[in-house]
Protein backbone atom coordinates (compact mmCIF):
# COMPACT_ATOMS: atom_id res chain seq x y z
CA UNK A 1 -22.12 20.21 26.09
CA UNK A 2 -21.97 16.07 26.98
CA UNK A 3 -18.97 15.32 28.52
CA UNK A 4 -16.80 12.43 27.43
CA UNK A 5 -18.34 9.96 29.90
CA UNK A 6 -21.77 10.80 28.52
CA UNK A 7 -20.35 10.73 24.87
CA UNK A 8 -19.25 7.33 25.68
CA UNK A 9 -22.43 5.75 27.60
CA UNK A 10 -24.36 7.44 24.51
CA UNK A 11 -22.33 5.66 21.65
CA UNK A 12 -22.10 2.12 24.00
CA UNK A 13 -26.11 2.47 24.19
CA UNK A 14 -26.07 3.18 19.88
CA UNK A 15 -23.53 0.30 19.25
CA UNK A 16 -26.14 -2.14 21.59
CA UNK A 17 -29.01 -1.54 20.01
CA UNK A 18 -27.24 -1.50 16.86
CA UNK A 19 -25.59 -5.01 17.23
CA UNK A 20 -29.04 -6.26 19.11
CA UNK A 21 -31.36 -5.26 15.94
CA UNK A 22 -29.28 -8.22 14.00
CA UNK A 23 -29.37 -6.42 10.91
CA UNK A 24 -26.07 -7.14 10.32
CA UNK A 25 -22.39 -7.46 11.73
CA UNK A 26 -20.90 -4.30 12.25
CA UNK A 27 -17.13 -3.02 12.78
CA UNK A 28 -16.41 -0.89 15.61
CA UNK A 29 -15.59 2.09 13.25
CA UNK A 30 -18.49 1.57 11.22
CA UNK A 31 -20.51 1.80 14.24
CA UNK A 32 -18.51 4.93 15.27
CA UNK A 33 -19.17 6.52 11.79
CA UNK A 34 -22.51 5.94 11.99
CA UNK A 35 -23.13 7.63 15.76
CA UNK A 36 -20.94 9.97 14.72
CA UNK A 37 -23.48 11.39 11.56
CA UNK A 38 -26.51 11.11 14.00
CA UNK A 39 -24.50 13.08 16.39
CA UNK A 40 -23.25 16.20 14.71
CA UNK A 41 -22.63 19.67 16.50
CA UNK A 42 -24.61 22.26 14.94
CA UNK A 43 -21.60 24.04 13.58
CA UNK A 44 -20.91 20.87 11.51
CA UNK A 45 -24.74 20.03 10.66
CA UNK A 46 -24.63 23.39 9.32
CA UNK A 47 -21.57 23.08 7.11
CA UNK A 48 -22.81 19.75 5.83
CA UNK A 49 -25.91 21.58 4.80
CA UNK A 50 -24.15 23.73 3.54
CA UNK A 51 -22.37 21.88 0.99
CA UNK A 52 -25.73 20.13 0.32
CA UNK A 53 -27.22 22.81 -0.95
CA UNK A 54 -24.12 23.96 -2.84
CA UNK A 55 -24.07 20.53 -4.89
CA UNK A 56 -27.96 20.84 -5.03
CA UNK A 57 -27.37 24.17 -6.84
CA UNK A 58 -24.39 23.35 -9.12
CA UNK A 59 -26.06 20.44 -10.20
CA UNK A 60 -29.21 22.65 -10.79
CA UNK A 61 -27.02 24.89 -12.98
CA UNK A 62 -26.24 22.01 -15.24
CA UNK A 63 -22.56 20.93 -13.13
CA UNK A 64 -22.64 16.69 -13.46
CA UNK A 65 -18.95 16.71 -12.19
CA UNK A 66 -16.54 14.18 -13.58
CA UNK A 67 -16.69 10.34 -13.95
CA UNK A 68 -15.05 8.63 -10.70
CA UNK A 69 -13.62 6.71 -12.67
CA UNK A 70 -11.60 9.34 -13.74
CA UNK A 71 -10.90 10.81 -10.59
CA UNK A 72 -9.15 7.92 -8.84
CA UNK A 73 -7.21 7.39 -11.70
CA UNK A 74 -6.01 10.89 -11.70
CA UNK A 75 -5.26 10.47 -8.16
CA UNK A 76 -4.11 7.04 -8.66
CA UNK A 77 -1.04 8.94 -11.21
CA UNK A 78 -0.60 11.92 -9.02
CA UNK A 79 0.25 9.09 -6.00
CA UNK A 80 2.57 6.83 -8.26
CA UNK A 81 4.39 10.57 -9.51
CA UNK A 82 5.32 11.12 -5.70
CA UNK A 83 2.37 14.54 -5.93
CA UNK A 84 0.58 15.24 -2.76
């Protein structure tokens, strides 16, 4: 296991090369978010596979979820109604 001084040489090295590649400016947290996902622990590699495969097979099984739309509006009246 890394220890935190390694963690953070390892994400200061990620950001560089990020920043130096000039694709584009990044934030700090979108930088984070990004070395983050390229530096999972297995046990959380695994349970993003996990839930993957899970969509992979609802969708398979004829699931298409619901319209975002109509999620976030849902949310968007369960927030103004004081719900959690």
């Amino acid at each position: 296991m890394a220890t935190t001084a390694e963690e953070l040489e390892s994400f200061v090295e990620f950001a560089r090369a990020r920043l130096d590649t000039g694709e584009r400016e990044s934030s700090l947290e979108e930088l984070f978010e990004l070395w983050m996902h390229e530096h999972l622990s297995d046990p959380d590699y695994a349970e993003n596979l996990a839930a993957i495969r899970g969509a992979i097979q609802d969708y398979q099984a004829g699931d298409r979820g619901r319209p975002a739309g109509e999620l976030s509006r849902e949310l968007w009246e369960r927030l103004e109604d004081g719900e959690p």
